[in-house]
N, C-alpha and C. Protein backbone atom coordinates (compact mmCIF):
# COMPACT_ATOMS: atom_id res chain seq x y z
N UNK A 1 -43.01 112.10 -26.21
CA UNK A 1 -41.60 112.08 -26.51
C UNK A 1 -40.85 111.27 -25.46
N UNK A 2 -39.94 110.33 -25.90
CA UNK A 2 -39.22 109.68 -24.58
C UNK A 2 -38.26 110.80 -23.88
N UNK A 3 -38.34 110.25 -22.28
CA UNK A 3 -37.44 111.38 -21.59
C UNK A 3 -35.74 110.90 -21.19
N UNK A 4 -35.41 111.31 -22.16
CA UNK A 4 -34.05 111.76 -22.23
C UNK A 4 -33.14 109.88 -22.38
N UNK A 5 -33.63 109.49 -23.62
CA UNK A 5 -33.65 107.80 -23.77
C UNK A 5 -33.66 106.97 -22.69
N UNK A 6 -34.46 107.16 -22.01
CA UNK A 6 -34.59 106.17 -20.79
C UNK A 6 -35.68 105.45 -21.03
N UNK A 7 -35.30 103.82 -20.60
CA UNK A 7 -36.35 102.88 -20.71
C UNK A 7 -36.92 102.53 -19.51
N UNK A 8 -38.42 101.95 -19.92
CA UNK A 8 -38.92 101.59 -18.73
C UNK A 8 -39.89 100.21 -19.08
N UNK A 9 -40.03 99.04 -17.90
CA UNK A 9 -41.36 98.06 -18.14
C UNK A 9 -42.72 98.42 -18.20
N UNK A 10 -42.93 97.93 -19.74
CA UNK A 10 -44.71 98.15 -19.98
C UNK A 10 -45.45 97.78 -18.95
N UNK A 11 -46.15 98.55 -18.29
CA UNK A 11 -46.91 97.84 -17.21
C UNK A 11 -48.20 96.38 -17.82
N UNK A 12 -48.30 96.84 -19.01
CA UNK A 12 -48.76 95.41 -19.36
C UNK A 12 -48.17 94.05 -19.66
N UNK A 13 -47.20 94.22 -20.69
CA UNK A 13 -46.32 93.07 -21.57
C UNK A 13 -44.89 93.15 -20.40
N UNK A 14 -44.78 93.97 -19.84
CA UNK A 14 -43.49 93.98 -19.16
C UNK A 14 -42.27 93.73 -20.17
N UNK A 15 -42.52 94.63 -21.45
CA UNK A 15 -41.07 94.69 -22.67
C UNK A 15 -40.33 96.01 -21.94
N UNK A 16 -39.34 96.39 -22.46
CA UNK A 16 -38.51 97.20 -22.25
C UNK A 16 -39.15 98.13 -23.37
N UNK A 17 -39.42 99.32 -22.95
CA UNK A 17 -40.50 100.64 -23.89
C UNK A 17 -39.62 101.72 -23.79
N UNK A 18 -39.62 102.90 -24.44
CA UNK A 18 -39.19 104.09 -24.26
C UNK A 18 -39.75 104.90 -22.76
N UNK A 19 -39.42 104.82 -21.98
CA UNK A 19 -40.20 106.19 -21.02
C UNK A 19 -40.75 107.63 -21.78
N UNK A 20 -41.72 107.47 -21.65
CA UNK A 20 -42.00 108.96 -21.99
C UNK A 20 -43.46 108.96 -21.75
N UNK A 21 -44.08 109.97 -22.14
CA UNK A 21 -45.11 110.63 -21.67
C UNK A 21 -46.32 110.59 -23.16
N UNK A 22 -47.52 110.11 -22.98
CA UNK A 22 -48.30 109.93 -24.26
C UNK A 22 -49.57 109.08 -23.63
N UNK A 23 -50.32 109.31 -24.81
CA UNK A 23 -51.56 108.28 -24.85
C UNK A 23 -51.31 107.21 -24.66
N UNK A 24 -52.38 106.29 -24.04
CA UNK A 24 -52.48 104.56 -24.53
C UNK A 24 -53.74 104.27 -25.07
N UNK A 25 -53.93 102.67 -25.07
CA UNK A 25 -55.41 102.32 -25.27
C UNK A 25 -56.48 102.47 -24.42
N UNK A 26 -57.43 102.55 -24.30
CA UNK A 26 -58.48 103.06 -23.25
C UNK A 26 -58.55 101.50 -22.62
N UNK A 27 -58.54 100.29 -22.76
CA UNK A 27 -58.69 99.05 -22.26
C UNK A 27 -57.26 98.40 -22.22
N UNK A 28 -56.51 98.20 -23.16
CA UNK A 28 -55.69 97.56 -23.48
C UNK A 28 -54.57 98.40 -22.55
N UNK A 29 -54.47 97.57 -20.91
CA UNK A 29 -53.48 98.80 -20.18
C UNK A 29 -52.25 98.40 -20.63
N UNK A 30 -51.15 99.40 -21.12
CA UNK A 30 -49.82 99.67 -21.49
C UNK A 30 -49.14 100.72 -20.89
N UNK A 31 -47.88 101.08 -21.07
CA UNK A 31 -47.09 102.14 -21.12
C UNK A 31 -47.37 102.84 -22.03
N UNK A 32 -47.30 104.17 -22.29
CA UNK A 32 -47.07 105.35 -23.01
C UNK A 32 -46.31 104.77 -23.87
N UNK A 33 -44.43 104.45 -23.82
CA UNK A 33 -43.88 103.81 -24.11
C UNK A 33 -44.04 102.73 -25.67
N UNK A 34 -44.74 101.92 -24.74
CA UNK A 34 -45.57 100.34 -25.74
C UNK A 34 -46.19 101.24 -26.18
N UNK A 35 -47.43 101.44 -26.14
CA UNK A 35 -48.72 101.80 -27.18
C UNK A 35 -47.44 102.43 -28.29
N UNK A 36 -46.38 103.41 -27.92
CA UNK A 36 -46.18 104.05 -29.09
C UNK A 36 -45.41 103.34 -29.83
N UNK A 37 -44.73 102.61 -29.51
CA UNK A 37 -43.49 101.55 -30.18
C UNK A 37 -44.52 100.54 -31.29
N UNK A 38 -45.28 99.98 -30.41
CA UNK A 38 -47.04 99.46 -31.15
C UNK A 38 -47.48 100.17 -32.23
N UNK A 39 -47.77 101.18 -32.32
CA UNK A 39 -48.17 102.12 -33.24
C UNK A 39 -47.34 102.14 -34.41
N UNK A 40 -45.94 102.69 -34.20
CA UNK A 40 -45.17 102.83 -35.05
C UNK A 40 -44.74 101.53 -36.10
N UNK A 41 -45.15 100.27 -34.97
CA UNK A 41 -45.15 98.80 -35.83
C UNK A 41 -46.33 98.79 -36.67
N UNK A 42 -47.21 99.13 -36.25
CA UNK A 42 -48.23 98.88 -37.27
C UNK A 42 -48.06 100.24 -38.20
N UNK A 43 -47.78 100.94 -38.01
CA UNK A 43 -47.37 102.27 -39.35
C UNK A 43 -46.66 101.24 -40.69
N UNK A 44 -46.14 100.29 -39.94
CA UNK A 44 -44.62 99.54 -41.28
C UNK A 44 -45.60 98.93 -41.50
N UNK A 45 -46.73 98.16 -40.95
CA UNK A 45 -46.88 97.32 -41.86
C UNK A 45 -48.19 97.40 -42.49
N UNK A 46 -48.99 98.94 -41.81
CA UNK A 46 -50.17 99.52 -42.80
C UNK A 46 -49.47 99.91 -44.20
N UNK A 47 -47.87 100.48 -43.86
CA UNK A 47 -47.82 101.49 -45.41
C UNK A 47 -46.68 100.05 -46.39
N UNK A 48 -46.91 98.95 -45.82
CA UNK A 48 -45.93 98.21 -46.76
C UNK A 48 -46.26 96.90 -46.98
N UNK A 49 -47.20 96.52 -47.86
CA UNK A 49 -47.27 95.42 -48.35
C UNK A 49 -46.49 94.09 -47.88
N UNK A 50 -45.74 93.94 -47.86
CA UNK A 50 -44.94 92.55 -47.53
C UNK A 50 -44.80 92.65 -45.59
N UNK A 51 -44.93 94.07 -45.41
CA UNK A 51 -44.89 93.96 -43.41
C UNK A 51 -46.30 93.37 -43.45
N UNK A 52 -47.46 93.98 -43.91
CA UNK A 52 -48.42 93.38 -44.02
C UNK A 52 -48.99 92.12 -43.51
N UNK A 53 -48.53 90.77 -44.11
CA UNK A 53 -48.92 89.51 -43.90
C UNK A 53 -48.85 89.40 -42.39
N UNK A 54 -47.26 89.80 -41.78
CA UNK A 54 -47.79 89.75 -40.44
C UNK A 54 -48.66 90.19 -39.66
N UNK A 55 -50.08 91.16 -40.01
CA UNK A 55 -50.47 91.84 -39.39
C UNK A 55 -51.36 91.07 -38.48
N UNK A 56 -52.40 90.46 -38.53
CA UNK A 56 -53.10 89.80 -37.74
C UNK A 56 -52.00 89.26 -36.29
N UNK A 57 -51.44 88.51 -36.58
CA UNK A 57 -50.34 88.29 -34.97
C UNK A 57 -49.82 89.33 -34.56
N UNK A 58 -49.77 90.32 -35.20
CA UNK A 58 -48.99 91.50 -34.20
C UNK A 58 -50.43 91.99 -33.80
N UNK A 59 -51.35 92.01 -33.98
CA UNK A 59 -52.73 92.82 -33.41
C UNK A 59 -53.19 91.65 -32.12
N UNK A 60 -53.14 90.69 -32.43
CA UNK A 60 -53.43 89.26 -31.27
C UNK A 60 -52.41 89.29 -30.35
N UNK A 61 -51.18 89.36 -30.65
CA UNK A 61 -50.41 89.56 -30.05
C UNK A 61 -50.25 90.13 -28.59
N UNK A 62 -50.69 91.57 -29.23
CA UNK A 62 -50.44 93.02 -28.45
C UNK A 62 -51.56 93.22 -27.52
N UNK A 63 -52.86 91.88 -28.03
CA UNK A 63 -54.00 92.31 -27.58
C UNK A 63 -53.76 91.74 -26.03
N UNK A 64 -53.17 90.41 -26.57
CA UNK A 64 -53.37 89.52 -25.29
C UNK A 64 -52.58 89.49 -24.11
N UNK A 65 -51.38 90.36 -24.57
CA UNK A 65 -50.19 91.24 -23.80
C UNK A 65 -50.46 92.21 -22.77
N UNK A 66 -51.23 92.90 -23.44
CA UNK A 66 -52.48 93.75 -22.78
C UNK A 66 -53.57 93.85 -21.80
N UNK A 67 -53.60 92.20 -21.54
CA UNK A 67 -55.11 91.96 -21.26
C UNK A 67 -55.90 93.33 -20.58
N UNK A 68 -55.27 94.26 -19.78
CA UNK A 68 -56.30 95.37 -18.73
C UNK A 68 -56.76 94.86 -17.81
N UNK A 69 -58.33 95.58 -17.36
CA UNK A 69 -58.85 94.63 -16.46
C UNK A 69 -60.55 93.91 -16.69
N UNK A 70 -60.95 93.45 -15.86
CA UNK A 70 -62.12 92.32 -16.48
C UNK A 70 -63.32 93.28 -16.78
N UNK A 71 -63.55 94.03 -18.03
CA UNK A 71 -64.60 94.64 -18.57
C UNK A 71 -65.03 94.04 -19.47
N UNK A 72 -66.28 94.45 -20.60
CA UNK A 72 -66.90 93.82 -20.78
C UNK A 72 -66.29 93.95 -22.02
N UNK A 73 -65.32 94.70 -23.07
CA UNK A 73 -64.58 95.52 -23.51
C UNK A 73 -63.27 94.40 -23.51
N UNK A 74 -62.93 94.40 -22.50
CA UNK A 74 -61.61 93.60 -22.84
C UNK A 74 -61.05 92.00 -22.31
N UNK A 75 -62.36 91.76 -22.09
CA UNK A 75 -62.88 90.52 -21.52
C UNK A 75 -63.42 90.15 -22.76
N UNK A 76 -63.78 90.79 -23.59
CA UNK A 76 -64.20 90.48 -25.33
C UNK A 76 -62.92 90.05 -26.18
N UNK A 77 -62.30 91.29 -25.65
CA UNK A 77 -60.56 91.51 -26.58
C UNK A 77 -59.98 90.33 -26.51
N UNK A 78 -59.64 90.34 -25.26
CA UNK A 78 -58.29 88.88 -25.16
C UNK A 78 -59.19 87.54 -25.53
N UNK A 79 -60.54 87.02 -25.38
CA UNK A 79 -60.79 86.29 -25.56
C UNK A 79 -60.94 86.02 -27.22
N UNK A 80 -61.68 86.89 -27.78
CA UNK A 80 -61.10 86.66 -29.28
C UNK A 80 -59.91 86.57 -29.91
N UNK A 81 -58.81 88.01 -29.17
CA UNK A 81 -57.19 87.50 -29.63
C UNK A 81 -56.98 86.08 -29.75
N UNK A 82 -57.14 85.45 -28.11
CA UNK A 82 -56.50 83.96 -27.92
C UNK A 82 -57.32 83.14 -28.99
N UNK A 83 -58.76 83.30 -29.56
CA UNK A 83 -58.91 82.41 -30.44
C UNK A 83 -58.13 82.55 -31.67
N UNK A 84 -57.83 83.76 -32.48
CA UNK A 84 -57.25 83.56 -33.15
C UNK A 84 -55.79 83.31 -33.40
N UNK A 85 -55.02 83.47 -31.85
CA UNK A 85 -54.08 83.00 -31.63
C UNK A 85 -53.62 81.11 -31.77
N UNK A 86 -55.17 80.88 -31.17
CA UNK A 86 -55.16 79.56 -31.34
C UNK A 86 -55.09 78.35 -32.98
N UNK A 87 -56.11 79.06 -33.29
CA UNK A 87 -56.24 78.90 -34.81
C UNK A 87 -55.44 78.99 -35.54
N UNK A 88 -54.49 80.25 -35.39
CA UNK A 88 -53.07 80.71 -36.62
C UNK A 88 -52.23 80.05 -35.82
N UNK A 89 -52.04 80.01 -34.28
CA UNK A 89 -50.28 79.43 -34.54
C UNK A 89 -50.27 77.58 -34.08
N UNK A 90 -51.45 77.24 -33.17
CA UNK A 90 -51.70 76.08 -32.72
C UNK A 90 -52.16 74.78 -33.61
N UNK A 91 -53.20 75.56 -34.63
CA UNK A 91 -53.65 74.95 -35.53
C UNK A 91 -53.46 74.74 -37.30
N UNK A 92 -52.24 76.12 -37.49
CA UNK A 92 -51.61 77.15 -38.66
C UNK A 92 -52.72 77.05 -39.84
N UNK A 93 -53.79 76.93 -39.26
CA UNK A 93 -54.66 78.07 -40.23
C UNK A 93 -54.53 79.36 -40.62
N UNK A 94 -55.18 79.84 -41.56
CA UNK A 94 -54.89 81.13 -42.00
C UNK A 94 -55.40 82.40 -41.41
N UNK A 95 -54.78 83.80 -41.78
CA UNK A 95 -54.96 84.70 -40.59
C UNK A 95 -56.28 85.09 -41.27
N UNK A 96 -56.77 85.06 -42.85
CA UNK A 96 -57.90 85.26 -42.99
C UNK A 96 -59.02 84.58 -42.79
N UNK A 97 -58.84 83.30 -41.95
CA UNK A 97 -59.76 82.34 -41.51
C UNK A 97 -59.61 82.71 -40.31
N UNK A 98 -58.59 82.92 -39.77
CA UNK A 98 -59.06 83.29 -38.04
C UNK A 98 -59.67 84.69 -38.12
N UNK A 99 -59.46 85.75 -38.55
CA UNK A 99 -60.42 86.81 -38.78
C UNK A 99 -61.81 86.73 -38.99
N UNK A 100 -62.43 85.78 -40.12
CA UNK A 100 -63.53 85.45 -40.48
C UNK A 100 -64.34 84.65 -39.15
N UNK A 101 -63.69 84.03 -38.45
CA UNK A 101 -64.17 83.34 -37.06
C UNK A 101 -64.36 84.41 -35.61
N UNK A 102 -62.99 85.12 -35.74
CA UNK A 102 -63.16 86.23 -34.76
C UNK A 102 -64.66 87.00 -35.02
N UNK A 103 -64.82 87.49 -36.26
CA UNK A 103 -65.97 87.90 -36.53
C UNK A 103 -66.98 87.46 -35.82
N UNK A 104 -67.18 86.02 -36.33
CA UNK A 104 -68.31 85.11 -35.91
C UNK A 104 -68.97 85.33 -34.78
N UNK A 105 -67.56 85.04 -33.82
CA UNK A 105 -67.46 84.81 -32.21
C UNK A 105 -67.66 86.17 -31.15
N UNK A 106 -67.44 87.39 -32.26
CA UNK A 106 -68.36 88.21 -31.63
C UNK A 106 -69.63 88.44 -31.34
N UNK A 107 -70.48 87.70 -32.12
CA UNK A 107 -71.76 87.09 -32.13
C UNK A 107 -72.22 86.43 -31.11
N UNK A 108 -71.76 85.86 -29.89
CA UNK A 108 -71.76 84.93 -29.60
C UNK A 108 -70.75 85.78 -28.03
N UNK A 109 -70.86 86.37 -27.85
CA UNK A 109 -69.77 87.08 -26.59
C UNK A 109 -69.87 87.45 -25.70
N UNK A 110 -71.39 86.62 -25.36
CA UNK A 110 -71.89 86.44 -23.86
C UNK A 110 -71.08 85.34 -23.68
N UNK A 111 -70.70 84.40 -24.42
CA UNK A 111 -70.08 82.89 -24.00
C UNK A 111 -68.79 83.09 -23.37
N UNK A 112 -68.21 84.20 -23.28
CA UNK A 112 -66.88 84.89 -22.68
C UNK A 112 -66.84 85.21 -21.42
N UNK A 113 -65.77 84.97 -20.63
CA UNK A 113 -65.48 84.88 -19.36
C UNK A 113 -64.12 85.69 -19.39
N UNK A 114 -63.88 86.66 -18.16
CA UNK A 114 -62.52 86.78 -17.49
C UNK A 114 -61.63 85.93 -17.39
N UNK A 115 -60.47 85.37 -18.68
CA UNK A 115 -59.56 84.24 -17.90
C UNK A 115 -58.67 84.92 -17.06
N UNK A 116 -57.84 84.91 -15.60
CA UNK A 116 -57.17 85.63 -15.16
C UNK A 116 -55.52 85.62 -16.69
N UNK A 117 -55.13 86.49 -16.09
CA UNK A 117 -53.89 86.62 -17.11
C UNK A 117 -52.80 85.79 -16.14
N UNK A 118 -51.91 85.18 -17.06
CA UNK A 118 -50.00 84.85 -16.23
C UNK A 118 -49.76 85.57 -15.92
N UNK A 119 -48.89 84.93 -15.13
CA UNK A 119 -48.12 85.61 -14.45
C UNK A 119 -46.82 86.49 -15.49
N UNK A 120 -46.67 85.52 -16.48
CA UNK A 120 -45.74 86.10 -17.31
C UNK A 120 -46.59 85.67 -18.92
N UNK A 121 -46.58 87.50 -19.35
CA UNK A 121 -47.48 87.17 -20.74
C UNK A 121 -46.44 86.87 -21.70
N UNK A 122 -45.38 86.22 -21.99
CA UNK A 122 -44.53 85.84 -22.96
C UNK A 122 -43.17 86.36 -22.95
N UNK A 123 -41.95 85.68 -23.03
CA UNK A 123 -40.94 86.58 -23.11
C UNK A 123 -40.50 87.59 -24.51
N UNK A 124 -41.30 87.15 -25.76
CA UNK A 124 -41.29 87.59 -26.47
C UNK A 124 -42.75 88.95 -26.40
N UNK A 125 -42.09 90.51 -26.63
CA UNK A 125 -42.84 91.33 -26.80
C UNK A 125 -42.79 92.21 -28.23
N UNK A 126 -43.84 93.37 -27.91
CA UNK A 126 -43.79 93.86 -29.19
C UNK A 126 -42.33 95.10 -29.28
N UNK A 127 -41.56 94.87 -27.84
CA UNK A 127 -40.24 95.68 -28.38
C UNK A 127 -39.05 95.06 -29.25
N UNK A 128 -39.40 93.88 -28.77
CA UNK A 128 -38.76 92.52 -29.52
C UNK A 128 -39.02 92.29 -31.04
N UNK A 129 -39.77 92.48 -31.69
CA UNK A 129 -40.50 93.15 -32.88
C UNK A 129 -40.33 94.35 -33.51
N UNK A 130 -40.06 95.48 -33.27
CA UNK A 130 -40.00 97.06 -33.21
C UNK A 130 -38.86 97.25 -34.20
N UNK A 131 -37.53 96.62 -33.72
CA UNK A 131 -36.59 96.99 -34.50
C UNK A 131 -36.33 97.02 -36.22
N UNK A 132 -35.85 97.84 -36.45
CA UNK A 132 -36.16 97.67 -38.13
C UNK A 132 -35.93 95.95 -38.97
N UNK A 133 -36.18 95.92 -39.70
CA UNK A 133 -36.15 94.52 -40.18
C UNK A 133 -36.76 94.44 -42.10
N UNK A 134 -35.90 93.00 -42.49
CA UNK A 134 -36.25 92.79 -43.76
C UNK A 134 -38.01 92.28 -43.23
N UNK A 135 -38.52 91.96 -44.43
CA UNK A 135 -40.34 92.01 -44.41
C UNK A 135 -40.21 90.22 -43.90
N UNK A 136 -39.35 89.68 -44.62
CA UNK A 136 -39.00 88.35 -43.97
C UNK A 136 -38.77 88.05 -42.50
N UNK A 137 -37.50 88.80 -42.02
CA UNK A 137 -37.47 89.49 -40.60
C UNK A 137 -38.58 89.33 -39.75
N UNK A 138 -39.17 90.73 -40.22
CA UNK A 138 -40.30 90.98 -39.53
C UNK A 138 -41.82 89.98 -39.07
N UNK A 139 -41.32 88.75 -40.34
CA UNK A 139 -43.05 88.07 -40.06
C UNK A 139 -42.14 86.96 -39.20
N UNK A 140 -41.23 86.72 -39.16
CA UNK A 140 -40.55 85.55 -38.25
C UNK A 140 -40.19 86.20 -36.79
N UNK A 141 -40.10 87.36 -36.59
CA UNK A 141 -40.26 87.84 -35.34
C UNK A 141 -41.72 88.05 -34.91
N UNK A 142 -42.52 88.53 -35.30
CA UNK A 142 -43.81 88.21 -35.13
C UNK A 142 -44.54 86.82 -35.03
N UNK A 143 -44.17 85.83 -35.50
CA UNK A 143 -44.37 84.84 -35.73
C UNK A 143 -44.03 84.33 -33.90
N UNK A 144 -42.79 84.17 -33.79
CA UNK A 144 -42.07 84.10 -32.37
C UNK A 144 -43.16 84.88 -31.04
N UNK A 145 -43.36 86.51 -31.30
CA UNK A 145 -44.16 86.57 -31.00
C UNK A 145 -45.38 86.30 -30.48
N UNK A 146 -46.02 85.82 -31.26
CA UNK A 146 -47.57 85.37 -31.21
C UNK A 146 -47.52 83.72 -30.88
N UNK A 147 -45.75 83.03 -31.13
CA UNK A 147 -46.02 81.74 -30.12
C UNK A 147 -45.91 81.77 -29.17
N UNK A 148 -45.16 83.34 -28.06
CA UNK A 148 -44.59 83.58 -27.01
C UNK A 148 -46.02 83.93 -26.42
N UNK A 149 -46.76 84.43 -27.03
CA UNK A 149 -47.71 85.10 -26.47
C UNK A 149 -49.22 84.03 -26.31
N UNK A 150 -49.20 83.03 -27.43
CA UNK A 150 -50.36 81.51 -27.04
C UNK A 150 -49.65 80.89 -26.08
N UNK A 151 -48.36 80.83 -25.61
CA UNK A 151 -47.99 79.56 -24.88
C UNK A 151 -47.94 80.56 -23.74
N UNK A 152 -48.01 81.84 -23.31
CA UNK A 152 -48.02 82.36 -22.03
C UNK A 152 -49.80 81.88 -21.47
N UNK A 153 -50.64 81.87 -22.69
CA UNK A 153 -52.15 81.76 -21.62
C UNK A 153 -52.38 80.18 -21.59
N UNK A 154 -51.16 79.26 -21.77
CA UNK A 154 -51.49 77.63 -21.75
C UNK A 154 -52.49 77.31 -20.76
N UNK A 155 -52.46 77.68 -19.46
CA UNK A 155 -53.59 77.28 -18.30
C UNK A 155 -54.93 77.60 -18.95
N UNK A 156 -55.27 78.43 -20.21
CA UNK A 156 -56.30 78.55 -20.22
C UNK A 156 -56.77 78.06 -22.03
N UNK A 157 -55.89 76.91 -22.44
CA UNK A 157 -55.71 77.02 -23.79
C UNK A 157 -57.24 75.68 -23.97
N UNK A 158 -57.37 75.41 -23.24
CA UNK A 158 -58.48 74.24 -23.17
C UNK A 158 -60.43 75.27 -23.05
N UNK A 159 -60.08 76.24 -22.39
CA UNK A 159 -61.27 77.36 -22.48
C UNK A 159 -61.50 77.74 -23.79
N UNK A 160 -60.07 78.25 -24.13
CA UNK A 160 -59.74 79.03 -25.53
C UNK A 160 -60.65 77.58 -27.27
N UNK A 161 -60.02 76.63 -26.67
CA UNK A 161 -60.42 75.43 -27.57
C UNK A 161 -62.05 75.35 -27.74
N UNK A 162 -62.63 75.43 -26.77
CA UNK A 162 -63.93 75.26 -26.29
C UNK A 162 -64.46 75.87 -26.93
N UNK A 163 -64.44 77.51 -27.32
CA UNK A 163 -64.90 78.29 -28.19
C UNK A 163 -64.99 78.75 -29.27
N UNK A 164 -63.74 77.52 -29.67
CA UNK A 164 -63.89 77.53 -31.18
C UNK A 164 -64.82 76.91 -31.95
N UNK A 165 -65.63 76.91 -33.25
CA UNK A 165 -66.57 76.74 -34.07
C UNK A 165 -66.33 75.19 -34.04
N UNK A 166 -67.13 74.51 -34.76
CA UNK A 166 -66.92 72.97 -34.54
C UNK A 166 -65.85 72.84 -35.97
């Protein structure tokens, strides 16, 4: 429950989150806060068809926002996010072609390295996203999103390239 509407910075994404007290991801380090604001975004767009389409960038998104620290676990995570980050917003292929590749590239996930994270993972976060919205809304804030969030790992967008399929 947040305590008494007070906000606080995600210790991952550094968005403005609810303070309060709750679970997170076991890798993906966040605020209590985020994970739940996160959650509740993906609630809109598991139970609604048209939130839907955005779903893949809000999951890449959040992942790479996230990064944690260099396990074997989330040293997997962000490096697949950023490919399909790369693919959908760098290259605007489709999110069911970057899925079908993410797949792939789990195959293959010894080829993965620790990139360190920025200093700043995007100014766009997933609180920036959160607020209610038309389904239109919602995929153009996400959209923003997931460019805020490829152009925060640019130092490492030439690694990210490398690992994509030919």
């Amino acid at each position: 429950m947040p305590v008494g509407g007070l906000s606080t910075r995600c210790i991952g994404c550094g968005g403005l989150v609810p303070q309060m007290d709750g679970p997170t991801h076991h890798y993906m380090e966040s605020s209590p806060g985020c994970w739940h604001v996160y959650g509740e975004l993906l609630a809109r767009e598991y139970s609604d068809q048209a939130f839907r389409v955005a779903h893949r960038l809000s999951v890449d998104s959040y992942a790479v926002q996230h990064p944690g620290r260099p396990t074997p676990q989330a040293i997997q995570s962000v490096c697949i996010h950023l490919i399909s980050l790369c693919l959908v917003v760098e290259r605007g292929l489709t999110a069911a072609y970057a899925t079908r590749v993410m797949g792939a590239a789990t195959r293959v996930k010894e080829q993965f390295f620790w990139l360190t994270p920025p200093v700043s993972l995007g100014a766009v976060t997933v609180s920036d996203v959160a607020s209610p919205a038309t389904a239109s809304q919602h995929e153009e804030r996400v959209r923003a999103w997931a460019e805020a969030a490829w152009s925060a790992w640019a130092q490492h967008h030439a690694t990210v390239r490398g690992w994509l399929p030919a």
